[in-house]
C-alpha atoms as a PDB file:
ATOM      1  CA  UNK A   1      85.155  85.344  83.039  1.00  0.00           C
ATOM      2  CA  UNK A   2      81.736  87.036  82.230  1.00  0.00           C
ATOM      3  CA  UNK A   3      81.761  89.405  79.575  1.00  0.00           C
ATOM      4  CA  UNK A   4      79.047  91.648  81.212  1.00  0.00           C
ATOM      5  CA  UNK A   5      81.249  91.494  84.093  1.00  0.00           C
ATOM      6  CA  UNK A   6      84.330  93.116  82.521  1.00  0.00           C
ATOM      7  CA  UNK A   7      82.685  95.370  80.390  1.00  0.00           C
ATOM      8  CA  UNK A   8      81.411  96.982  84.062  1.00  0.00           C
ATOM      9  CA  UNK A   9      84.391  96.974  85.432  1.00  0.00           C
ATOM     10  CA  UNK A  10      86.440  98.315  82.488  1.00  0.00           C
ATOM     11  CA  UNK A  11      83.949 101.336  82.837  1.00  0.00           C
ATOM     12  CA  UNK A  12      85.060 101.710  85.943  1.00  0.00           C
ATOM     13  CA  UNK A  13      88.922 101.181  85.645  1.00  0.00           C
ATOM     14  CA  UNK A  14      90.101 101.690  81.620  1.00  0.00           C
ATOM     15  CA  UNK A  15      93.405 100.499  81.753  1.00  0.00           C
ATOM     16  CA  UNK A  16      93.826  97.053  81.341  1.00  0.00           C
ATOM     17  CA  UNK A  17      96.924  96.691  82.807  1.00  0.00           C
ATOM     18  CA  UNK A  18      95.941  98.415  86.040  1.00  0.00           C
ATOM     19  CA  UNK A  19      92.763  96.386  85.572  1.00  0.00           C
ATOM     20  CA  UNK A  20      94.287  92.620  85.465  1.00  0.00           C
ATOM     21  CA  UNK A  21      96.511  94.065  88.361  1.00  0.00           C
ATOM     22  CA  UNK A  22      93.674  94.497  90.653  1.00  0.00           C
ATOM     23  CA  UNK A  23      91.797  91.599  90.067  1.00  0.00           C
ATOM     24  CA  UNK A  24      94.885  89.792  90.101  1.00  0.00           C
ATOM     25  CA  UNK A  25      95.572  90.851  94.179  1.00  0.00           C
ATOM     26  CA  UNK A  26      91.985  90.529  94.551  1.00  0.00           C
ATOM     27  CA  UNK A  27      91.406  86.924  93.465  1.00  0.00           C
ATOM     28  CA  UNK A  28      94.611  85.948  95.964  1.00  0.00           C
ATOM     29  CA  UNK A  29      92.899  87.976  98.615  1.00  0.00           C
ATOM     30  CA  UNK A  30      89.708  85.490  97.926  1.00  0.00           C
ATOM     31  CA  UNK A  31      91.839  82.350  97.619  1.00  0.00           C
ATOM     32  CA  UNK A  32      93.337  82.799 101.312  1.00  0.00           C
ATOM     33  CA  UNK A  33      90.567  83.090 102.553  1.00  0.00           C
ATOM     34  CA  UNK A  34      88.976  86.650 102.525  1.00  0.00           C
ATOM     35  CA  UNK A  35      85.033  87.166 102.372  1.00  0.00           C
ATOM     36  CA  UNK A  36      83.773  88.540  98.994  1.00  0.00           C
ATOM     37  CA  UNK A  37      82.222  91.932  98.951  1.00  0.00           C
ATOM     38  CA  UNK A  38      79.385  91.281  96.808  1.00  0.00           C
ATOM     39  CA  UNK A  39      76.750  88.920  97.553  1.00  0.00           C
ATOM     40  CA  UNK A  40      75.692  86.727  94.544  1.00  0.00           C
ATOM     41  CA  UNK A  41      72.698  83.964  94.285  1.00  0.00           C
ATOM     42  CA  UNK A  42      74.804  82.083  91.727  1.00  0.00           C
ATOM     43  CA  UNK A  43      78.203  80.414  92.350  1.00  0.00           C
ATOM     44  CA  UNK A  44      81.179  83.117  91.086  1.00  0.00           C
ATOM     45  CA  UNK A  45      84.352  82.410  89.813  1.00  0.00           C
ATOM     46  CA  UNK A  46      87.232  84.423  92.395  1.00  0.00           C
ATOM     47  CA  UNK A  47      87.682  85.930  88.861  1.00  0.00           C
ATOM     48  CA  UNK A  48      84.030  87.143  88.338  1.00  0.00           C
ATOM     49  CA  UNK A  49      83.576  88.574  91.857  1.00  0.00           C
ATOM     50  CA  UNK A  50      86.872  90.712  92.172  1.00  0.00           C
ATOM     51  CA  UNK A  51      85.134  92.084  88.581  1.00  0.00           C
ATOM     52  CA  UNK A  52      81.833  92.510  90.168  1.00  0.00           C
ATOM     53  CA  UNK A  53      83.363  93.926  93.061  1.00  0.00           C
ATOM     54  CA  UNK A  54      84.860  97.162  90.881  1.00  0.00           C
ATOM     55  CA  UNK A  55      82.239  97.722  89.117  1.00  0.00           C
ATOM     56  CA  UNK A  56      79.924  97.954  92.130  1.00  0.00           C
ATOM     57  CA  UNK A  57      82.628 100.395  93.498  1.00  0.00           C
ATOM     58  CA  UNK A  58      83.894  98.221  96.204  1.00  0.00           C
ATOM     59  CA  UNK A  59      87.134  98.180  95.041  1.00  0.00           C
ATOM     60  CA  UNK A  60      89.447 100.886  94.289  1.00  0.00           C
ATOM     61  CA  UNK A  61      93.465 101.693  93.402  1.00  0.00           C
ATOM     62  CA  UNK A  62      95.582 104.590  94.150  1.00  0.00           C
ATOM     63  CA  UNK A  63      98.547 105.273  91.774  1.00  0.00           C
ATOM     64  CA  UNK A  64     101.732 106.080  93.361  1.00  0.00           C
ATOM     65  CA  UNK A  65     103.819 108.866  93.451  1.00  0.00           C
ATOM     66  CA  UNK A  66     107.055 109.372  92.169  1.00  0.00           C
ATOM     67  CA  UNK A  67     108.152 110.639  96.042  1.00  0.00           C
ATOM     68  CA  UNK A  68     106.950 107.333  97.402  1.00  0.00           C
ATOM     69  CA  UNK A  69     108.199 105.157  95.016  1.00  0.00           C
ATOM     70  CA  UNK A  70     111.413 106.778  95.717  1.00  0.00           C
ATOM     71  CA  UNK A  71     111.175 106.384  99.500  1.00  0.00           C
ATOM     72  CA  UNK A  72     110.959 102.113  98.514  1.00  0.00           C
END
């Protein structure tokens, strides 16, 4: 993983946990077989473009609720 990478994306989303969560779902996303949403000139790790793809805002999360996790 590139540093500059995670630094941009930690900017973006602060807690690491929620963080390694995302890219996480994001890197399986890749692996099956879904297009990135960055373009890059240089060959990416899955790892490096679910990073690139939060800190370029492509990416987001939504916490939720206690009345939905109740409704699981």
């Amino acid at each position: 993983m590139r540093d500059d990478y995670l630094n941009a994306a930690r900017k973006i989303i602060d807690d690491p946990n929620i963080l390694i969560n995302i890219v996480s779902c994001r890197v399986k996303q890749l692996r099956r077989g879904s297009r990135a949403l960055v373009e890059s000139l240089e060959k990416l790790s899955l790892e490096d473009t679910a990073l690139r793809e939060i800190a370029e805002g492509k990416i987001s999360y939504q916490l939720a609720t206690i009345e939905e996790l109740a409704r699981r």
